[in-house]
Protein backbone atom coordinates (compact mmCIF):
# COMPACT_ATOMS: atom_id res chain seq x y z
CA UNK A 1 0.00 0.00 0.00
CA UNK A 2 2.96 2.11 0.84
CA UNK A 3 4.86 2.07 -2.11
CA UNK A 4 1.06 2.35 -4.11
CA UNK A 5 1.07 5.61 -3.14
CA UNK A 6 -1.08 5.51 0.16
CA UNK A 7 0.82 7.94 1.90
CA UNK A 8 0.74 10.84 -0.68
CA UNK A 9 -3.23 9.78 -0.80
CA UNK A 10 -3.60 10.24 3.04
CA UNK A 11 -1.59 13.59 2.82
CA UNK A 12 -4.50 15.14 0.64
CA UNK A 13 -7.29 13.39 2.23
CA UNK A 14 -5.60 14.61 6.24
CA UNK A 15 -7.69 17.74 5.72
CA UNK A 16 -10.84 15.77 5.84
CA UNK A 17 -9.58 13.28 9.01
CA UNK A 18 -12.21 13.42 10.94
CA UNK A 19 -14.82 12.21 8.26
CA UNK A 20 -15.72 8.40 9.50
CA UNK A 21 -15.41 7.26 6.32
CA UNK A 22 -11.39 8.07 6.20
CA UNK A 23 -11.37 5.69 9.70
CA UNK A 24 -9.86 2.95 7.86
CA UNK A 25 -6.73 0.90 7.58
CA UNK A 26 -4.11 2.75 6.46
CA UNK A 27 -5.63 6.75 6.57
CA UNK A 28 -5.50 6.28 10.39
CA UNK A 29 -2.48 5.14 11.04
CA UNK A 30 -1.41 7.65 8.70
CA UNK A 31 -3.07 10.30 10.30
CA UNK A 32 -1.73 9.79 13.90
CA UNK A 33 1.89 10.05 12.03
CA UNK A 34 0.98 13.36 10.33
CA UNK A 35 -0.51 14.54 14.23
CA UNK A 36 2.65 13.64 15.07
CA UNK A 37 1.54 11.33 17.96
CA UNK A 38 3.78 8.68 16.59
CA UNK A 39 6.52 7.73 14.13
CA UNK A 40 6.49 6.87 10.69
CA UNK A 41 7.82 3.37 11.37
CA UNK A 42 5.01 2.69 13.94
CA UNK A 43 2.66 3.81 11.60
CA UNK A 44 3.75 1.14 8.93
CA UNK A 45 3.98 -1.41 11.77
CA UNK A 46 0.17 -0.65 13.10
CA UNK A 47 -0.76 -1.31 9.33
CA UNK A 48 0.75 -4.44 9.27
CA UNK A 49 -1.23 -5.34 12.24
CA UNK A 50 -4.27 -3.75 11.51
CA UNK A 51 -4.73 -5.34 8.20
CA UNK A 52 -3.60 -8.74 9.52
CA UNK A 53 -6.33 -8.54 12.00
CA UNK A 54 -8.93 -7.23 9.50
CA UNK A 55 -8.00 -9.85 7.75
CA UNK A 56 -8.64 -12.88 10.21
CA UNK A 57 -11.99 -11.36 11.46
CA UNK A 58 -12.53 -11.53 7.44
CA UNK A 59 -11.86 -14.39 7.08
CA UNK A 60 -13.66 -15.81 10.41
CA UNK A 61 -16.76 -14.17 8.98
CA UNK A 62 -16.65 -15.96 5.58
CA UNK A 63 -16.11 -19.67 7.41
CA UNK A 64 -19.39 -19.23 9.51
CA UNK A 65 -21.49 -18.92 6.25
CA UNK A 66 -21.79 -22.29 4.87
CA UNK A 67 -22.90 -21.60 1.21
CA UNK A 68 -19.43 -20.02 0.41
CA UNK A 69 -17.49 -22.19 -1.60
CA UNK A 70 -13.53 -22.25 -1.53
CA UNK A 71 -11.31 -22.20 -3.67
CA UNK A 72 -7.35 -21.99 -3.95
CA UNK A 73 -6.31 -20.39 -6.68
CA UNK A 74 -4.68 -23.18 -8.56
CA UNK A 75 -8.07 -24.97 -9.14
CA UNK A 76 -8.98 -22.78 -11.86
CA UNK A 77 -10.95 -26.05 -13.80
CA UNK A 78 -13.09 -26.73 -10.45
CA UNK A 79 -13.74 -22.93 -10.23
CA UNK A 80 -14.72 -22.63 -14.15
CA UNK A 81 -16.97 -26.05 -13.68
CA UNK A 82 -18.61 -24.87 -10.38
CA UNK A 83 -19.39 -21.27 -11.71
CA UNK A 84 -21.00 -22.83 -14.92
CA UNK A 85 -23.31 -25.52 -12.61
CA UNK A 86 -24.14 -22.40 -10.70
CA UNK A 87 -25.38 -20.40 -13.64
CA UNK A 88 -27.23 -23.46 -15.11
CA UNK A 89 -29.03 -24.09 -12.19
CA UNK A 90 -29.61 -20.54 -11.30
C-alpha cells in the first residue's frame, strides 16, 4: 500500500480526518503520524497489524457462512466447472 502511493493519498485526504469514512486501515495510522503522535515506522507497523487482524476477522466471517465455496487459486478447472453448474441451475 505504501509504495502504491497511500501515503501521498492520506496527505491530501488529512484535511478531511475526521470524516468516518477516512477511519480505515491505512488513513489512520497515517493520520496519527501526520498529528505527530507517533513515528512513521510505527505507523507502517500498526498497518501491518491492523490489516492482519482485519483480515482474520474476514476471514472468520466468511467460514461461519456455509454456502461459500472455496477455492485456492490453482483450481482454476473446479472454479470454471462450479461457476458454470451455478449459472445453469440458477
Amino acid at each position: 500500500m505504501i509504495a502504491d502511493g497511500l501515503v501521498e493519498e492520506a496527505k491530501q485526504l488529512y484535511p478531511h480526518r475526521e470524516l468516518n469514512a477516512l477511519n480505515t486501515l491505512g488513513y489512520k495510522e497515517l493520520f496519527s503520524y501526520f498529528d505527530g503522535s507517533i513515528s512513521f515506522e510505527q505507523a507502517i507497523i500498526n498497518i501491518k497489524t491492523n490489516t492482519r487482524h482485519y483480515a482474520k476477522r474476514q476471514l472468520t466471517w466468511f467460514r461461519k457462512d456455509k454456502s461459500i465455496k472455496w477455492f485456492l487459486p490453482s483450481q482454476l478447472p473446479e472454479i470454471i466447472d462450479y461457476i458454470n453448474s451455478q449459472t445453469l441451475s440458477g
